[in-house]
PDB file of N, CA and C in Angstrom:
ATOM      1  N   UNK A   1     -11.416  10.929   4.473  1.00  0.00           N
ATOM      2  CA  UNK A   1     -12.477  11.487   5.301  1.00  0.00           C
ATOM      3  C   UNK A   1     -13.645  10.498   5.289  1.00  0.00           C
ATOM      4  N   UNK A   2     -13.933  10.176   6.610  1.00  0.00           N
ATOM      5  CA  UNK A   2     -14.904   9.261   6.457  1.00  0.00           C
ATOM      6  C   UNK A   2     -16.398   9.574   5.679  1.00  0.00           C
ATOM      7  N   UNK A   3     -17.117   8.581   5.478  1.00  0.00           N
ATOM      8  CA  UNK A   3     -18.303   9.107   5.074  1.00  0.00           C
ATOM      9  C   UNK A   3     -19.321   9.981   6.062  1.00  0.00           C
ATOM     10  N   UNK A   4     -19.064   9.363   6.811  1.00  0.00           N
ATOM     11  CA  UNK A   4     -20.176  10.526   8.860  1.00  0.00           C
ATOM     12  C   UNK A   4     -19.608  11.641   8.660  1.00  0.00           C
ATOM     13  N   UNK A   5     -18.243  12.150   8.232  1.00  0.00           N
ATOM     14  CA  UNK A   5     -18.122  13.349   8.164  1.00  0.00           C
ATOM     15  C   UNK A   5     -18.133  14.214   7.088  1.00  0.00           C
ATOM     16  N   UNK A   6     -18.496  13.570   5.888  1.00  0.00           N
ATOM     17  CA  UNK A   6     -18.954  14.216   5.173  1.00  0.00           C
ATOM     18  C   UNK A   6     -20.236  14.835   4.586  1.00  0.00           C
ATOM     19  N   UNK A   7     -21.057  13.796   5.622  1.00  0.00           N
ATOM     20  CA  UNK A   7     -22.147  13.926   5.823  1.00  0.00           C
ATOM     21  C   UNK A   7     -22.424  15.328   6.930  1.00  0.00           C
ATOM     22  N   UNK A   8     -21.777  15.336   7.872  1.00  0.00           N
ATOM     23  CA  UNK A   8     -22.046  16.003   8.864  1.00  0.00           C
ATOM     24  C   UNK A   8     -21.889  17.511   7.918  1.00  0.00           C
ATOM     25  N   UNK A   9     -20.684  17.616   7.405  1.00  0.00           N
ATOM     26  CA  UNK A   9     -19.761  19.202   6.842  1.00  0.00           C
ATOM     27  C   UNK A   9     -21.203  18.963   6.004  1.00  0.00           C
ATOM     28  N   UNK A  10     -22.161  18.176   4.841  1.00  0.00           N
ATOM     29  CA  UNK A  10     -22.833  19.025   4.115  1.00  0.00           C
ATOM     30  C   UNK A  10     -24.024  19.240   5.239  1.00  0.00           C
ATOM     31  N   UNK A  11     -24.683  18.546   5.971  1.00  0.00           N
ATOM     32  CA  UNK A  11     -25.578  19.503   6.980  1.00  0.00           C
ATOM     33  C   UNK A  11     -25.273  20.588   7.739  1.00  0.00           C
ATOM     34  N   UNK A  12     -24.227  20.969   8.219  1.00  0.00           N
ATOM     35  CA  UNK A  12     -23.393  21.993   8.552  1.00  0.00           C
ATOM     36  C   UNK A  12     -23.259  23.362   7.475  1.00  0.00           C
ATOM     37  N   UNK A  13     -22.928  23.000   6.218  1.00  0.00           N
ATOM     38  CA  UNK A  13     -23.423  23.806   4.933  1.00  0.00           C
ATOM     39  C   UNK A  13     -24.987  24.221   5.146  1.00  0.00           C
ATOM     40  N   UNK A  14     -25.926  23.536   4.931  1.00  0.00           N
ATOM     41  CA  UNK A  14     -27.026  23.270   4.354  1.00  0.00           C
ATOM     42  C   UNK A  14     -27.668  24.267   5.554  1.00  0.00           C
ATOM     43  N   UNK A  15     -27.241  24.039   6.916  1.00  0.00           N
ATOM     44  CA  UNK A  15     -27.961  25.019   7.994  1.00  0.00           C
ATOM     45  C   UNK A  15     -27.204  26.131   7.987  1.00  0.00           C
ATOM     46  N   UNK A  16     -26.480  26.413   7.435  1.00  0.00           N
ATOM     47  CA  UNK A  16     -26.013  27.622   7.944  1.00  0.00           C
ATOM     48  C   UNK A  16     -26.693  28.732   6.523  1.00  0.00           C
ATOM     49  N   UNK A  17     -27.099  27.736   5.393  1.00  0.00           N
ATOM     50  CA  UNK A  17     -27.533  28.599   3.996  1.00  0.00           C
ATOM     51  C   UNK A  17     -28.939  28.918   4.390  1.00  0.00           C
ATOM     52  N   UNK A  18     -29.417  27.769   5.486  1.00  0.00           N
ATOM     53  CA  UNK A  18     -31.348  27.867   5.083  1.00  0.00           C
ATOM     54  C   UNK A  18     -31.129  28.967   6.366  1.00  0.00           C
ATOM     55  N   UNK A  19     -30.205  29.280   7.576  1.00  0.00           N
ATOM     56  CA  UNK A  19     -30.172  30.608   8.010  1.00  0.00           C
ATOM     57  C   UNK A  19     -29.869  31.603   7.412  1.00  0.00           C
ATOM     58  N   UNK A  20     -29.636  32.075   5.892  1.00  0.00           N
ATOM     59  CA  UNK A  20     -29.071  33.221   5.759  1.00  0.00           C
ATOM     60  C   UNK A  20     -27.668  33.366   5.772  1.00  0.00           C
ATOM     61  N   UNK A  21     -26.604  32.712   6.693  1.00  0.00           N
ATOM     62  CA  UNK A  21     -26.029  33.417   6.638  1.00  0.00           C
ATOM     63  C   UNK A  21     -24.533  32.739   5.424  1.00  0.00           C
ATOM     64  N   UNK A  22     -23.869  33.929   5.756  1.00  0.00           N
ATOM     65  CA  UNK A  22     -22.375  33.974   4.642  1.00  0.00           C
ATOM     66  C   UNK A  22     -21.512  33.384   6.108  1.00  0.00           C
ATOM     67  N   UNK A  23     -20.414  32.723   5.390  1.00  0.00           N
ATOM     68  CA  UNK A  23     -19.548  31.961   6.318  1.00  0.00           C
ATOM     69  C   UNK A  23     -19.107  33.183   7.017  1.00  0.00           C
ATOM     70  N   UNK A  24     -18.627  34.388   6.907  1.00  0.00           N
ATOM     71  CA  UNK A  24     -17.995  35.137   7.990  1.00  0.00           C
ATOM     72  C   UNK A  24     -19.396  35.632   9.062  1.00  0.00           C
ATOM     73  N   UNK A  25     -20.817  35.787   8.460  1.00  0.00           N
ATOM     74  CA  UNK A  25     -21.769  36.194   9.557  1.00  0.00           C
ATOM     75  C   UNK A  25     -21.881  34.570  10.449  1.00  0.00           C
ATOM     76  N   UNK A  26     -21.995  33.568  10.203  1.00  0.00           N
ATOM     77  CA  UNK A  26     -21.466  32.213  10.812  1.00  0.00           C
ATOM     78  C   UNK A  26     -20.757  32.177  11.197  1.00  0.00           C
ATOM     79  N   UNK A  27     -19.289  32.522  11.375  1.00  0.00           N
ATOM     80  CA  UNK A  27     -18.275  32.410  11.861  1.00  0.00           C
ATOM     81  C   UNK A  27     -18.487  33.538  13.482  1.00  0.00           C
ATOM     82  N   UNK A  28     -19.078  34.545  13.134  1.00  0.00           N
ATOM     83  CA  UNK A  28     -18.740  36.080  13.809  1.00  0.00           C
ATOM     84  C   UNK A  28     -20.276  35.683  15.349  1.00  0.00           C
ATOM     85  N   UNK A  29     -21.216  34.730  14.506  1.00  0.00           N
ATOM     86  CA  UNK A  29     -21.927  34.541  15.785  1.00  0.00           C
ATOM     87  C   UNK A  29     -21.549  33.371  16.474  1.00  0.00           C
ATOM     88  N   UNK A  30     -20.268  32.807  16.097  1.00  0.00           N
ATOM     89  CA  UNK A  30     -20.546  31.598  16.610  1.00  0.00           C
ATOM     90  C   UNK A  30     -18.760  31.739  17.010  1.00  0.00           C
ATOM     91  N   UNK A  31     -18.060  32.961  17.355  1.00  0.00           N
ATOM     92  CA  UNK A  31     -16.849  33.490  18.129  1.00  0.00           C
ATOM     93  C   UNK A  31     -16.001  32.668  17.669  1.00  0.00           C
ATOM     94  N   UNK A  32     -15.613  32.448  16.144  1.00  0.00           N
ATOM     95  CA  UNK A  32     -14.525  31.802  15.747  1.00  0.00           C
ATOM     96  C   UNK A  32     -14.336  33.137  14.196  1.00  0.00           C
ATOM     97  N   UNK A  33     -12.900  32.568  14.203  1.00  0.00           N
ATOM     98  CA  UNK A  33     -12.488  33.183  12.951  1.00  0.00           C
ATOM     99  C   UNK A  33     -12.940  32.719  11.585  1.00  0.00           C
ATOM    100  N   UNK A  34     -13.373  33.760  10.364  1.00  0.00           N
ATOM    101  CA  UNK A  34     -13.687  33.266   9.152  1.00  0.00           C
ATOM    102  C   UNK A  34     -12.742  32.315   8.548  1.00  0.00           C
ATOM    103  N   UNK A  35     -11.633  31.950   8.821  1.00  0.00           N
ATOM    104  CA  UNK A  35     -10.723  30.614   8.072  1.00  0.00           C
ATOM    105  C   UNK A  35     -10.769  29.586   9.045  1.00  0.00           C
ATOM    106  N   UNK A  36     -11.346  29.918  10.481  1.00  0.00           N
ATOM    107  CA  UNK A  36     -11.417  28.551  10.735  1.00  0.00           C
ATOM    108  C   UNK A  36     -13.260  28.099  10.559  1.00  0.00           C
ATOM    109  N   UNK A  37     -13.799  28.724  10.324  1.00  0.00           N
ATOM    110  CA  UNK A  37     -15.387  28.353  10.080  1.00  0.00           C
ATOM    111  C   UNK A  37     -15.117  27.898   8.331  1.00  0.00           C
ATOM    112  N   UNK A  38     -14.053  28.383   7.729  1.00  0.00           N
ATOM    113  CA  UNK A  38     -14.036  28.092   6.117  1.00  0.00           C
ATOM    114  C   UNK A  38     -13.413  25.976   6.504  1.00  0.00           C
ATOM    115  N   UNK A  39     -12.418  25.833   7.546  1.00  0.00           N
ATOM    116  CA  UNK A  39     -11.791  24.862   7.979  1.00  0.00           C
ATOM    117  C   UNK A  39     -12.837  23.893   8.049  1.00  0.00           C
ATOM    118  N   UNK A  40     -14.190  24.245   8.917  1.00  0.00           N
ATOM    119  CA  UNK A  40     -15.333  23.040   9.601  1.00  0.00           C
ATOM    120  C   UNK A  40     -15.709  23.311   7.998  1.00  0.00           C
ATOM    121  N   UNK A  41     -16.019  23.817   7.286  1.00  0.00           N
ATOM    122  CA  UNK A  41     -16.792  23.195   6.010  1.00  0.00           C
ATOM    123  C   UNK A  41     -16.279  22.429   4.775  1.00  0.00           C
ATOM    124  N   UNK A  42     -14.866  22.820   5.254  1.00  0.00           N
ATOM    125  CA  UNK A  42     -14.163  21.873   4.009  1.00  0.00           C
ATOM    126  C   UNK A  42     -13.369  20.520   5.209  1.00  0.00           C
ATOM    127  N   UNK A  43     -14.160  20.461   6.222  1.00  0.00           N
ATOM    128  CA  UNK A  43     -13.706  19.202   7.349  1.00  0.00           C
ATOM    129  C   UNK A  43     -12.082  19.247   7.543  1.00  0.00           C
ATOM    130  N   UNK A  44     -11.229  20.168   8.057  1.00  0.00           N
ATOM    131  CA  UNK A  44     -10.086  20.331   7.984  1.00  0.00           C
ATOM    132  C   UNK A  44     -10.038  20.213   9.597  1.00  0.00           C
ATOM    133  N   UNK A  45     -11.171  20.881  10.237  1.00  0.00           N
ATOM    134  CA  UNK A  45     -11.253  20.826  11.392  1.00  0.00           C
ATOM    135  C   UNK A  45     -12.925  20.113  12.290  1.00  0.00           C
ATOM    136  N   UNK A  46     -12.928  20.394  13.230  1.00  0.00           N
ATOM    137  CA  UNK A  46     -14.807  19.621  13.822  1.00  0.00           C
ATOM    138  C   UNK A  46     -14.868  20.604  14.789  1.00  0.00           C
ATOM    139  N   UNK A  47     -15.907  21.756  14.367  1.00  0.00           N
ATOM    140  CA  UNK A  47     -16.621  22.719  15.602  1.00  0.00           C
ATOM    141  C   UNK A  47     -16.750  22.092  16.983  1.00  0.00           C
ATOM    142  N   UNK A  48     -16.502  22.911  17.671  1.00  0.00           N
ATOM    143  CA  UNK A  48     -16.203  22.079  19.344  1.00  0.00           C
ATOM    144  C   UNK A  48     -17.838  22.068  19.868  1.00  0.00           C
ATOM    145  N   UNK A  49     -18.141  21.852  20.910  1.00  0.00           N
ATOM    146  CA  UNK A  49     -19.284  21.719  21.595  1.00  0.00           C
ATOM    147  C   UNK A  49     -19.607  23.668  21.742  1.00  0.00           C
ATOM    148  N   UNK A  50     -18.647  23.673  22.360  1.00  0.00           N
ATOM    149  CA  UNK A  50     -19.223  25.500  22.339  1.00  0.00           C
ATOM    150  C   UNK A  50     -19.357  26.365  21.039  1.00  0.00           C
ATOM    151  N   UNK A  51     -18.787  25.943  20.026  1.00  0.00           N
ATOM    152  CA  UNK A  51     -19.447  26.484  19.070  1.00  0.00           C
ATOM    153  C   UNK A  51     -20.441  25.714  18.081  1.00  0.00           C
ATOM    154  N   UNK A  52     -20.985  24.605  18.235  1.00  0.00           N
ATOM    155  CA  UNK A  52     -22.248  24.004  17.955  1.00  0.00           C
ATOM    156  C   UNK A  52     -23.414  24.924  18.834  1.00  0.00           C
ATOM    157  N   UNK A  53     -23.287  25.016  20.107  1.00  0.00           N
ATOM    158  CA  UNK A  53     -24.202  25.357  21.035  1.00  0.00           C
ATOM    159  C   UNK A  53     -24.343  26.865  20.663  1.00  0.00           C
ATOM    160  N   UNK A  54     -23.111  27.658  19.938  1.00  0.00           N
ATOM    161  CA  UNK A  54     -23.499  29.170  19.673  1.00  0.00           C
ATOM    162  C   UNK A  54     -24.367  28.959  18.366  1.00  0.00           C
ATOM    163  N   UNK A  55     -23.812  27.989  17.480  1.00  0.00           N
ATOM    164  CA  UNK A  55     -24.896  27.924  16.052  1.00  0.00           C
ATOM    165  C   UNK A  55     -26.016  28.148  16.677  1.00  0.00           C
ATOM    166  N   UNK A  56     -26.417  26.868  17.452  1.00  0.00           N
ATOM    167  CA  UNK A  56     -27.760  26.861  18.000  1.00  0.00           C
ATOM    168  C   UNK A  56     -28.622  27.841  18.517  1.00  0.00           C
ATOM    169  N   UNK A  57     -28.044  28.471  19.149  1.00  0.00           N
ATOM    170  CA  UNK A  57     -28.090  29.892  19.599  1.00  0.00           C
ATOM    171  C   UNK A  57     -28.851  30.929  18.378  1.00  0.00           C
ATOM    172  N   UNK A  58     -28.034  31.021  17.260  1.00  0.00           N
ATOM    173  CA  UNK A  58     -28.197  31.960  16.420  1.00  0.00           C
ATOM    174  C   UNK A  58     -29.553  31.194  15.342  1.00  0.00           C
ATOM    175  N   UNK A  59     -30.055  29.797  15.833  1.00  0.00           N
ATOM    176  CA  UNK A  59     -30.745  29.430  15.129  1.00  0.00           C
ATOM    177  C   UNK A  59     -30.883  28.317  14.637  1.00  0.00           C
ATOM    178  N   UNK A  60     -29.324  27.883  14.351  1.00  0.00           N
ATOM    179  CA  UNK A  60     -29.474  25.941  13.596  1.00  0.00           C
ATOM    180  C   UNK A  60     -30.046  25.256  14.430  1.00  0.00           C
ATOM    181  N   UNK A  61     -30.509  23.673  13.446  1.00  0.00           N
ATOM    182  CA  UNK A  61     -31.088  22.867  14.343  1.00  0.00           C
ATOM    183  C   UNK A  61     -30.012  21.788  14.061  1.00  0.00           C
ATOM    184  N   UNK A  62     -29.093  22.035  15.758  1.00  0.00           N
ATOM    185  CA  UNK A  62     -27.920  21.065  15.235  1.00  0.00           C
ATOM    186  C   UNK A  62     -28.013  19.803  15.538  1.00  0.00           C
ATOM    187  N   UNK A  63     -28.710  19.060  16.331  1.00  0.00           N
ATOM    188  CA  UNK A  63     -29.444  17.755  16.078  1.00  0.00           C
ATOM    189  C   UNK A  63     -29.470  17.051  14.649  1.00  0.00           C
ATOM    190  N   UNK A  64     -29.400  18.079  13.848  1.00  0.00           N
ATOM    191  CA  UNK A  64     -30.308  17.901  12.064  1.00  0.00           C
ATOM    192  C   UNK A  64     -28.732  17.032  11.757  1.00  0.00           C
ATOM    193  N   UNK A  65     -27.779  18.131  12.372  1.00  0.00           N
ATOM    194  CA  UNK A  65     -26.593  18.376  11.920  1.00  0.00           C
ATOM    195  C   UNK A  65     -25.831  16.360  11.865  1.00  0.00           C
ATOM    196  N   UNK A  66     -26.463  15.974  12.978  1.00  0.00           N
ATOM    197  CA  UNK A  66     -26.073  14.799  13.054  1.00  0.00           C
ATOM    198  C   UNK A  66     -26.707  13.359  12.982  1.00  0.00           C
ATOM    199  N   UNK A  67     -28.151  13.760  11.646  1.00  0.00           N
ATOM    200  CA  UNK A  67     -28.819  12.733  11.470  1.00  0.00           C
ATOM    201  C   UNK A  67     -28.270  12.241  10.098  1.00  0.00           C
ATOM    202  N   UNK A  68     -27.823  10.652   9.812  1.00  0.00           N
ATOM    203  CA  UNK A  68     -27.804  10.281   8.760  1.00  0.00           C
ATOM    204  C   UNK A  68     -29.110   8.800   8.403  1.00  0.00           C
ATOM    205  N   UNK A  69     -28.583   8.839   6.846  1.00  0.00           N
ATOM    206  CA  UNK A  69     -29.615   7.926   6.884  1.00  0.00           C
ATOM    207  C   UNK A  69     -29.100   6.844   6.037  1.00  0.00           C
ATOM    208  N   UNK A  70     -29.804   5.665   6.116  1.00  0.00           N
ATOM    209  CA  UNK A  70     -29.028   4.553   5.906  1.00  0.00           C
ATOM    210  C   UNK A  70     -27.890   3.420   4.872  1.00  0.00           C
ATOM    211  N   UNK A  71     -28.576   4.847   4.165  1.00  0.00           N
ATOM    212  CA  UNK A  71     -27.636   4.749   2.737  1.00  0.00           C
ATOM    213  C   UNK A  71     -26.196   5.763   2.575  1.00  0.00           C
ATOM    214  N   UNK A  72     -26.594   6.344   3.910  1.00  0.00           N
ATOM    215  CA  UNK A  72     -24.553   7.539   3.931  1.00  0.00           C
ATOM    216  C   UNK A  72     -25.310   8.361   3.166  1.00  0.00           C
ATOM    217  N   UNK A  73     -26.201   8.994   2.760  1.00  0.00           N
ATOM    218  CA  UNK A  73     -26.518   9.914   1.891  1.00  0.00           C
ATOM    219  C   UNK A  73     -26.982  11.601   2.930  1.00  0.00           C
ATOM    220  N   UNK A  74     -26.629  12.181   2.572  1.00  0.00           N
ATOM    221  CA  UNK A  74     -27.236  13.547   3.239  1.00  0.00           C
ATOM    222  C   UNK A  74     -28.631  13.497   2.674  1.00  0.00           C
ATOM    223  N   UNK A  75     -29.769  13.839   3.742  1.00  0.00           N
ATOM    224  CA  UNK A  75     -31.071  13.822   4.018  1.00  0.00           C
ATOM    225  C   UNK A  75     -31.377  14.971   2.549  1.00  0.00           C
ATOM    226  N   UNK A  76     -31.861  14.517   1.780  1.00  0.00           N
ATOM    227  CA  UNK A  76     -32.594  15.586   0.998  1.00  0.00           C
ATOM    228  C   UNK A  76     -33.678  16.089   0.676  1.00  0.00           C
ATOM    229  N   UNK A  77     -34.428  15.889   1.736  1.00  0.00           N
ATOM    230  CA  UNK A  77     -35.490  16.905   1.898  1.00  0.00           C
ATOM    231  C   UNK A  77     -34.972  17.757   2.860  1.00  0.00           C
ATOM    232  N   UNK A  78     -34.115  17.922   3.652  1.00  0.00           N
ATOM    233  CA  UNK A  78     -32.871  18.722   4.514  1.00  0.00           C
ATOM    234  C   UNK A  78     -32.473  19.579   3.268  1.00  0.00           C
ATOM    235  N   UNK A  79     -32.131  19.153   2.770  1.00  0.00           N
ATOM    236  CA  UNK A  79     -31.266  19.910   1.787  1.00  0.00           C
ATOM    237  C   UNK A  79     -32.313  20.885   1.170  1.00  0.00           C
ATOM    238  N   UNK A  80     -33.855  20.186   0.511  1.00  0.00           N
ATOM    239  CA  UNK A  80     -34.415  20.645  -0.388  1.00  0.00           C
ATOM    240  C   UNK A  80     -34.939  22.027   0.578  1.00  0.00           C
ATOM    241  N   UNK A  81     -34.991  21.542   2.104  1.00  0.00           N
ATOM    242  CA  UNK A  81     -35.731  22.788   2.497  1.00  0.00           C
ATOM    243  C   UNK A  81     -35.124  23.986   2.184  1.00  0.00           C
ATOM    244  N   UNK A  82     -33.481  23.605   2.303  1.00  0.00           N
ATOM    245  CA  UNK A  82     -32.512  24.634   2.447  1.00  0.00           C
ATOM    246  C   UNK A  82     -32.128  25.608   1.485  1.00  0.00           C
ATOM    247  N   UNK A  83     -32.621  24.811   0.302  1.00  0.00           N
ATOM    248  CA  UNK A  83     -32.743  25.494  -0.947  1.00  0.00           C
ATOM    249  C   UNK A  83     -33.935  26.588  -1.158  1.00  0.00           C
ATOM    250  N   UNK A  84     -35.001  25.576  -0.633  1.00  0.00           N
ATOM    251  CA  UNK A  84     -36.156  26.544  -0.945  1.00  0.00           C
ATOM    252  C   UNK A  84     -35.921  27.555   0.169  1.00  0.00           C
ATOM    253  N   UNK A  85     -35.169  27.478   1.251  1.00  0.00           N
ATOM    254  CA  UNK A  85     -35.334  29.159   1.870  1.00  0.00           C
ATOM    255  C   UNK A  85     -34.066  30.077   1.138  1.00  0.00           C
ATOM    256  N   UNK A  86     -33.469  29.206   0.315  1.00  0.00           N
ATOM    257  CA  UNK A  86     -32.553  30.373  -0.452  1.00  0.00           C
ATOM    258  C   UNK A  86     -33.471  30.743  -1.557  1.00  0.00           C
ATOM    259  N   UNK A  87     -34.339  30.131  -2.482  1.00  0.00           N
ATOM    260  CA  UNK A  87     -34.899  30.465  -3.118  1.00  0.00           C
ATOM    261  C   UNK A  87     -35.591  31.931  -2.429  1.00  0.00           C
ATOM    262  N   UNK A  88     -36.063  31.873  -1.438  1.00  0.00           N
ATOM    263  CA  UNK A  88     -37.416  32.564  -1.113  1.00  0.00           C
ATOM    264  C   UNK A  88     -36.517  34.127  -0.634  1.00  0.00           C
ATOM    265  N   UNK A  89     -35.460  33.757  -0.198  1.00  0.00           N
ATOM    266  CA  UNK A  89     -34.538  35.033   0.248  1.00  0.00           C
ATOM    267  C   UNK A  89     -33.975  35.969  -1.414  1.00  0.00           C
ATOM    268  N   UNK A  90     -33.832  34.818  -2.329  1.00  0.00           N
ATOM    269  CA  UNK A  90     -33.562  35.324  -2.941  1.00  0.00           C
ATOM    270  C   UNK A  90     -34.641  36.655  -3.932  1.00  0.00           C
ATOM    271  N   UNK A  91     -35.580  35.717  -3.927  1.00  0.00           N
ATOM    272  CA  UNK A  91     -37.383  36.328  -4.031  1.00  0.00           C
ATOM    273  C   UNK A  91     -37.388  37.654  -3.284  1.00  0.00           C
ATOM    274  N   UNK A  92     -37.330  37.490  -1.936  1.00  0.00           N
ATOM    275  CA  UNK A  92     -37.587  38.816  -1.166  1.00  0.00           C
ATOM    276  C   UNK A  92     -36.917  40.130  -1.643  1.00  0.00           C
ATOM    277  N   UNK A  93     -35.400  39.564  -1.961  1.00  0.00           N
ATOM    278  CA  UNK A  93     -34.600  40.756  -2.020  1.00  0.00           C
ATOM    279  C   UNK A  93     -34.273  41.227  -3.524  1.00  0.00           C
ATOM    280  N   UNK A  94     -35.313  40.862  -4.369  1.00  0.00           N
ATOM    281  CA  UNK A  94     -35.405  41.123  -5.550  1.00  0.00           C
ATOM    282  C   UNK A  94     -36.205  42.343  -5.707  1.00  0.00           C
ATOM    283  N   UNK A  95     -35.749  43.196  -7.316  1.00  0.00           N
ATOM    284  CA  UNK A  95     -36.719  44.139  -6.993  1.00  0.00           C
ATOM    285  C   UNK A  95     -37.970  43.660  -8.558  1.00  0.00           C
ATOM    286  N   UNK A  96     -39.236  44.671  -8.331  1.00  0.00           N
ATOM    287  CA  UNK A  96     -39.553  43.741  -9.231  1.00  0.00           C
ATOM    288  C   UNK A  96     -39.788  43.339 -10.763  1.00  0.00           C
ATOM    289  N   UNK A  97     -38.846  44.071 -11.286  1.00  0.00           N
ATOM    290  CA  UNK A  97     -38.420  43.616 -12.822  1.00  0.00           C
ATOM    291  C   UNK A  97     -38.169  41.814 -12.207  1.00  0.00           C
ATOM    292  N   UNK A  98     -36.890  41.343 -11.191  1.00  0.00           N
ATOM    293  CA  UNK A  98     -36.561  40.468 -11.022  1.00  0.00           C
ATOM    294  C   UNK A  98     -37.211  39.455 -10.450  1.00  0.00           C
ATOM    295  N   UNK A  99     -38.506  39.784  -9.583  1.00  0.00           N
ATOM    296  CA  UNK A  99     -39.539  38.986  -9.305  1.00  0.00           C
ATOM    297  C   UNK A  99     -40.241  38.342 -10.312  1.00  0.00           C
ATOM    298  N   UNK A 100     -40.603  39.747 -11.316  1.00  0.00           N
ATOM    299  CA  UNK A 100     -41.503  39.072 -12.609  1.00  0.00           C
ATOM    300  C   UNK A 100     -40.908  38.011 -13.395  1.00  0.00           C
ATOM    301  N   UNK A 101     -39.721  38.269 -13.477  1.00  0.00           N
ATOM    302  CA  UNK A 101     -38.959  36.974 -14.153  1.00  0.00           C
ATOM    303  C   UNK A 101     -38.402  35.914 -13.220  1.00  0.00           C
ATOM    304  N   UNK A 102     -38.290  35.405 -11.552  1.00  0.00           N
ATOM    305  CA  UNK A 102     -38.584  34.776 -11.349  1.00  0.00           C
ATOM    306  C   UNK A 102     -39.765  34.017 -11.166  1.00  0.00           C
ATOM    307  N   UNK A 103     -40.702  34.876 -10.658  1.00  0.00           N
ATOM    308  CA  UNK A 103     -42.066  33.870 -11.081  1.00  0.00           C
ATOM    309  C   UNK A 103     -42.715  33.270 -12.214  1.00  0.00           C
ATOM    310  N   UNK A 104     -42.234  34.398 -13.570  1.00  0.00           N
ATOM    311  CA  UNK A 104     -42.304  33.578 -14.753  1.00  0.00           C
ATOM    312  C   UNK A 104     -41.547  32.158 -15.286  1.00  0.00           C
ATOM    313  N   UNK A 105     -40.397  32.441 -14.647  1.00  0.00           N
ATOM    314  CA  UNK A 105     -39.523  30.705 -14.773  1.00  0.00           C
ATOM    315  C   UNK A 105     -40.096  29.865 -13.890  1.00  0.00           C
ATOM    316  N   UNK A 106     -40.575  30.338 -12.656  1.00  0.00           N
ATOM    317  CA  UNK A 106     -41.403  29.379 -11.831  1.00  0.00           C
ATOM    318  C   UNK A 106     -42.795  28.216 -12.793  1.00  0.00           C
ATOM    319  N   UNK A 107     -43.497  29.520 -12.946  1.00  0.00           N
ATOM    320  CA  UNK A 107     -44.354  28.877 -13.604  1.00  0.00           C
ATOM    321  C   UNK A 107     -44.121  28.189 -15.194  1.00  0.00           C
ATOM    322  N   UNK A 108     -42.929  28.634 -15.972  1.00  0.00           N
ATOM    323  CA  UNK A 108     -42.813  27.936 -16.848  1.00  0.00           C
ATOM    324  C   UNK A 108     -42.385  26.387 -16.296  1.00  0.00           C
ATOM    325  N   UNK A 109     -41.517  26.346 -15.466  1.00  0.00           N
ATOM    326  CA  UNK A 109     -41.447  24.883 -14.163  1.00  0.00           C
ATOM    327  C   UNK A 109     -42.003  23.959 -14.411  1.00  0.00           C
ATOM    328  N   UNK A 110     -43.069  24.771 -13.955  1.00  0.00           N
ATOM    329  CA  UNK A 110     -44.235  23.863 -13.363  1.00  0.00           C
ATOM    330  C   UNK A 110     -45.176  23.291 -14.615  1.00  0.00           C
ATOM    331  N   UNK A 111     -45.512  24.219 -15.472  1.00  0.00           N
ATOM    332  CA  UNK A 111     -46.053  23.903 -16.597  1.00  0.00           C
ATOM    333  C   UNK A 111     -45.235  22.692 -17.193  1.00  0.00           C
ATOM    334  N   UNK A 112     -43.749  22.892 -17.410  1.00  0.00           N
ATOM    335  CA  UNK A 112     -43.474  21.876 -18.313  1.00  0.00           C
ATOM    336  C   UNK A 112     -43.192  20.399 -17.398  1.00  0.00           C
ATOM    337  N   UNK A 113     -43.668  20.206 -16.054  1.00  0.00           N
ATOM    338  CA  UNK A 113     -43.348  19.194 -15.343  1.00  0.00           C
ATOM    339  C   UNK A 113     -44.488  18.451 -15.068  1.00  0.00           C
ATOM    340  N   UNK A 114     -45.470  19.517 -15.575  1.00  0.00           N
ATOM    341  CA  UNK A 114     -46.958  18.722 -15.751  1.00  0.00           C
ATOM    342  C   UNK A 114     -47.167  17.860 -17.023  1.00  0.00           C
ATOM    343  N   UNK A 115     -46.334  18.380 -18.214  1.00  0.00           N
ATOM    344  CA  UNK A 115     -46.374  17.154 -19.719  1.00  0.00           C
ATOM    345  C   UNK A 115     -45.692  15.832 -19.755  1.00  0.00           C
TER     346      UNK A 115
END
């Protein structure tokens, strides 16, 4: 598998997490079956033009999907955003025993990245 496409399958990952969704709600807006949306992420197969354009639809920015950079590396501040909106989903849907102890590891974080 070349390196462009492995690049592509982790931006393809990476937008479909900082949307929310689980590979079958990805799959179900974008009118393909959950084993073949499991197929485009493990690069078995390459989403056609009409189902790039439904991602888009539901939200990705699939442009993103096909920027590399000059070292073959997947963009990671791409990535980092993608994390931090899982972080923040994960935040929301916490109740808050589980808030208090994520924001307490937060700030222990940060504290020890300041020594």
């Amino acid at each position: 598998m070349s390196t462009s496409i492995k690049q592509f399958i982790a931006h393809f990952i990476a937008e479909r997490k900082r949307l929310g969704l689980t590979q079958a709600a990805a799959a179900e807006k974008c009118g393909v079956s959950l084993k073949m949306w499991g197929n485009y992420e493990r690069g078995e197969h390459v989403p056609t033009g009409e189902v790039l354009l439904k991602f888009m639809e539901a939200g990705a920015n699939v442009p993103q999907l096909f920027v590399f950079n000059q070292a073959n590396q997947v963009n990671k501040q791409y990535i980092a955003d993608s994390n931090i909106t899982d972080l923040m989903q994960a935040y929301e849907l916490a109740d808050d025993t589980e808030k208090a102890a994520l924001t307490t590891l937060a700030n222990l974080i940060i504290k020890n990245s300041k020594k």
